[in-house]
Protein backbone atom coordinates (compact mmCIF):
# COMPACT_ATOMS: atom_id res chain seq x y z
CA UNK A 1 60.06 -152.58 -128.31
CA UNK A 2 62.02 -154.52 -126.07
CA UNK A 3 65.80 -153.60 -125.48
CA UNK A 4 68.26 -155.08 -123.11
CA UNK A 5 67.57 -157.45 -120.06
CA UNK A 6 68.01 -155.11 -116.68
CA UNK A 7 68.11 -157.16 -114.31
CA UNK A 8 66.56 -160.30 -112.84
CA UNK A 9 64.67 -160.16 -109.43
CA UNK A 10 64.65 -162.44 -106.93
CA UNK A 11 62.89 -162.04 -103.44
CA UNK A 12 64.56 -163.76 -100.30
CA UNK A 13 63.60 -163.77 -97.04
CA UNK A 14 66.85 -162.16 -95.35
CA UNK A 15 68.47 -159.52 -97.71
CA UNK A 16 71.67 -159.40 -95.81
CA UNK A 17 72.16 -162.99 -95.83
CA UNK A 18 71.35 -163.01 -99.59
CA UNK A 19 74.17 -159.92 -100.01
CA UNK A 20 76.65 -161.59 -97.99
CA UNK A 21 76.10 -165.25 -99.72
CA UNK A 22 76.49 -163.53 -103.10
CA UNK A 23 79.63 -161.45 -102.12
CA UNK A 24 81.49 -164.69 -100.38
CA UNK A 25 80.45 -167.35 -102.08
CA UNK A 26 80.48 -166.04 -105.67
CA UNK A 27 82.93 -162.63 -105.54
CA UNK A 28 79.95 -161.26 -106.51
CA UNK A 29 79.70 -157.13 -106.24
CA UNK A 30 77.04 -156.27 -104.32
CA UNK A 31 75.40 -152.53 -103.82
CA UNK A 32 74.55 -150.93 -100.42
CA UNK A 33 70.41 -151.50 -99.56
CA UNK A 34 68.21 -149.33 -100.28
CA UNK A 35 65.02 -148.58 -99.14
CA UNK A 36 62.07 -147.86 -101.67
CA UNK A 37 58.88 -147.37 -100.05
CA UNK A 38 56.57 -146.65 -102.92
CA UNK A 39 57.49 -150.34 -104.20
CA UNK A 40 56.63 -151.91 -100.52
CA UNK A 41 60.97 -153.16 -100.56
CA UNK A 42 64.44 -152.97 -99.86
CA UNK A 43 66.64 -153.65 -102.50
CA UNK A 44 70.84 -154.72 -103.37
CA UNK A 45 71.65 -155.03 -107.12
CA UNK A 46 74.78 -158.00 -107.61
CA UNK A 47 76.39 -156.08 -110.51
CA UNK A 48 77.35 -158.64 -113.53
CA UNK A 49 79.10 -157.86 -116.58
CA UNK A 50 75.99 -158.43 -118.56
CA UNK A 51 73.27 -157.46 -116.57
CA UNK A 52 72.60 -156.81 -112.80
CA UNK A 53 70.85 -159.32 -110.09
CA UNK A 54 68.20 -157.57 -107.48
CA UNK A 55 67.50 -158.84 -104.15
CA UNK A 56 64.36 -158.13 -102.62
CA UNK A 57 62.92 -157.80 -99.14
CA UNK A 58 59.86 -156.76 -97.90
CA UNK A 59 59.46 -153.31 -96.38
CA UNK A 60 56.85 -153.97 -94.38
CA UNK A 61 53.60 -156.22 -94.06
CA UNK A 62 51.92 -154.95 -96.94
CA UNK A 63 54.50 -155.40 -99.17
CA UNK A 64 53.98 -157.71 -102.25
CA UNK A 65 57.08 -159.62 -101.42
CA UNK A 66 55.92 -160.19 -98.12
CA UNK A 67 53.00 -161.58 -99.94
CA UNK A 68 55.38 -163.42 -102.22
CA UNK A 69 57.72 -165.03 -99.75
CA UNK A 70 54.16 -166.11 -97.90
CA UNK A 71 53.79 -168.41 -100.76
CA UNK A 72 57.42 -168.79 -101.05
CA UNK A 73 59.59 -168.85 -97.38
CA UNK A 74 62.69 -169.60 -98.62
CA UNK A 75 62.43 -167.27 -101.86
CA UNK A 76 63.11 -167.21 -105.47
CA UNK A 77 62.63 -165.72 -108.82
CA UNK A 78 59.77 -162.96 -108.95
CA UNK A 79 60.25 -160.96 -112.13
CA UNK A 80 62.48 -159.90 -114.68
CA UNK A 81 62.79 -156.80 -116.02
CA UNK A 82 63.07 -155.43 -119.22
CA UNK A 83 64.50 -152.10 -120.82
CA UNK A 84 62.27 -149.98 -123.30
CA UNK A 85 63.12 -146.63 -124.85
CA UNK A 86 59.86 -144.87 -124.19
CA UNK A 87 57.74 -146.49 -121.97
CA UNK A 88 54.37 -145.25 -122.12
CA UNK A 89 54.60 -145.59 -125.45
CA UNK A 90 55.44 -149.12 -124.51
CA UNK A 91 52.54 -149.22 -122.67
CA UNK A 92 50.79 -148.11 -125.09
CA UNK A 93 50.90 -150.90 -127.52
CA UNK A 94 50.82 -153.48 -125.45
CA UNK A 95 47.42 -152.59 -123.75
CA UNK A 96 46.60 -151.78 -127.65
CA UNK A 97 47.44 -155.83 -128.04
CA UNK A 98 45.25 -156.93 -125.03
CA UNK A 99 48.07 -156.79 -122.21
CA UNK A 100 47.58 -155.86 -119.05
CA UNK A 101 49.63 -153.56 -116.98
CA UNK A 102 49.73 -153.60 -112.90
CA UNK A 103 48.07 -151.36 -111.41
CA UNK A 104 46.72 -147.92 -112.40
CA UNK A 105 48.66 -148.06 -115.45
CA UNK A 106 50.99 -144.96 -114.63
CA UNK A 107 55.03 -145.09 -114.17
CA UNK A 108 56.23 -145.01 -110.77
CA UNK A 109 60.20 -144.18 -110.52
CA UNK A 110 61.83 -147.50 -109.98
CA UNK A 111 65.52 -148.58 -107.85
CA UNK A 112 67.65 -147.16 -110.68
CA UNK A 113 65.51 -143.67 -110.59
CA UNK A 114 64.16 -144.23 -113.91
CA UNK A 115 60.07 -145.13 -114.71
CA UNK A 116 58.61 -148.39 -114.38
CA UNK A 117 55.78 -150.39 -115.02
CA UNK A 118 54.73 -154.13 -114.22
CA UNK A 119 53.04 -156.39 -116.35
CA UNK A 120 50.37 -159.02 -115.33
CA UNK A 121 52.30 -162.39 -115.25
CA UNK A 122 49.36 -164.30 -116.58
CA UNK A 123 49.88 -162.55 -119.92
CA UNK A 124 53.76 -163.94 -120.23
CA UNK A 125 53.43 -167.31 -118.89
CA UNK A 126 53.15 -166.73 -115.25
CA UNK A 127 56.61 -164.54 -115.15
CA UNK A 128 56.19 -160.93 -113.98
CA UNK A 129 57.47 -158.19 -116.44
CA UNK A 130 59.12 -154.98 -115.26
CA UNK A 131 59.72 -152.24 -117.81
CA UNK A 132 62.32 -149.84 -117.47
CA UNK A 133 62.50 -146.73 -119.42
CA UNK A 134 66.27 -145.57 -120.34
């Protein structure tokens, strides 16, 4: 079921800090932000040869990584996702297996314009799972 790793997400407090201290400390490449409402964030990807980094800031008060960085102030990891070729089919078989999928258990479009669904950490060992169709 599981393809490719995406990307890794990690929230911080001050996205253009985090862009800049990725770009001149580490030559990293970093995106333009973007804002993604439905998701409660604004976003950067650091693009790797292998895979892709997001940074995440809150969009608001009610966003879940304003929640996140609540618990967290100086930030860090909060989920990595993973790519599937069809993913309510995906879905499918993992709620078949007992998993649990984030809230009403529909895609929304994700960052990269593609679905996405989120997986209740407590089933992987307290790691949140994003699933990305491609």
């Amino acid at each position: 079921m599981l393809g490719r790793v995406n990307h890794i997400a990690l929230a911080v407090p001050d996205l253009a800090e985090a862009a800049e201290r990725y770009r001149s400390m580490l030559g990293a490449s970093v995106t333009e932000p973007d804002n993604l409402p439905e998701h409660g964030v604004r976003v950067v990807f650091v693009t790797l040869e292998n895979t892709k980094v997001e940074l995440l800031e809150p969009l608001g008060e009610d966003s879940p990584i304003a929640a996140f960085l609540a618990k967290n102030p100086s930030g860090g990891m909060h989920h990595i996702c993973y790519e599937v070729a069809d993913i309510l089919a995906a879905r499918d078989s993992l709620v078949a297996a007992g998993g649990r999928v984030l809230g009403n258990g529909k895609p929304k479009i994700g960052a990269h314009g593609k679905p996405v669904l989120f997986l209740h950490p407590k089933d992987f060992f307290g790691t949140l799972i994003e699933l990305e169709q491609v």
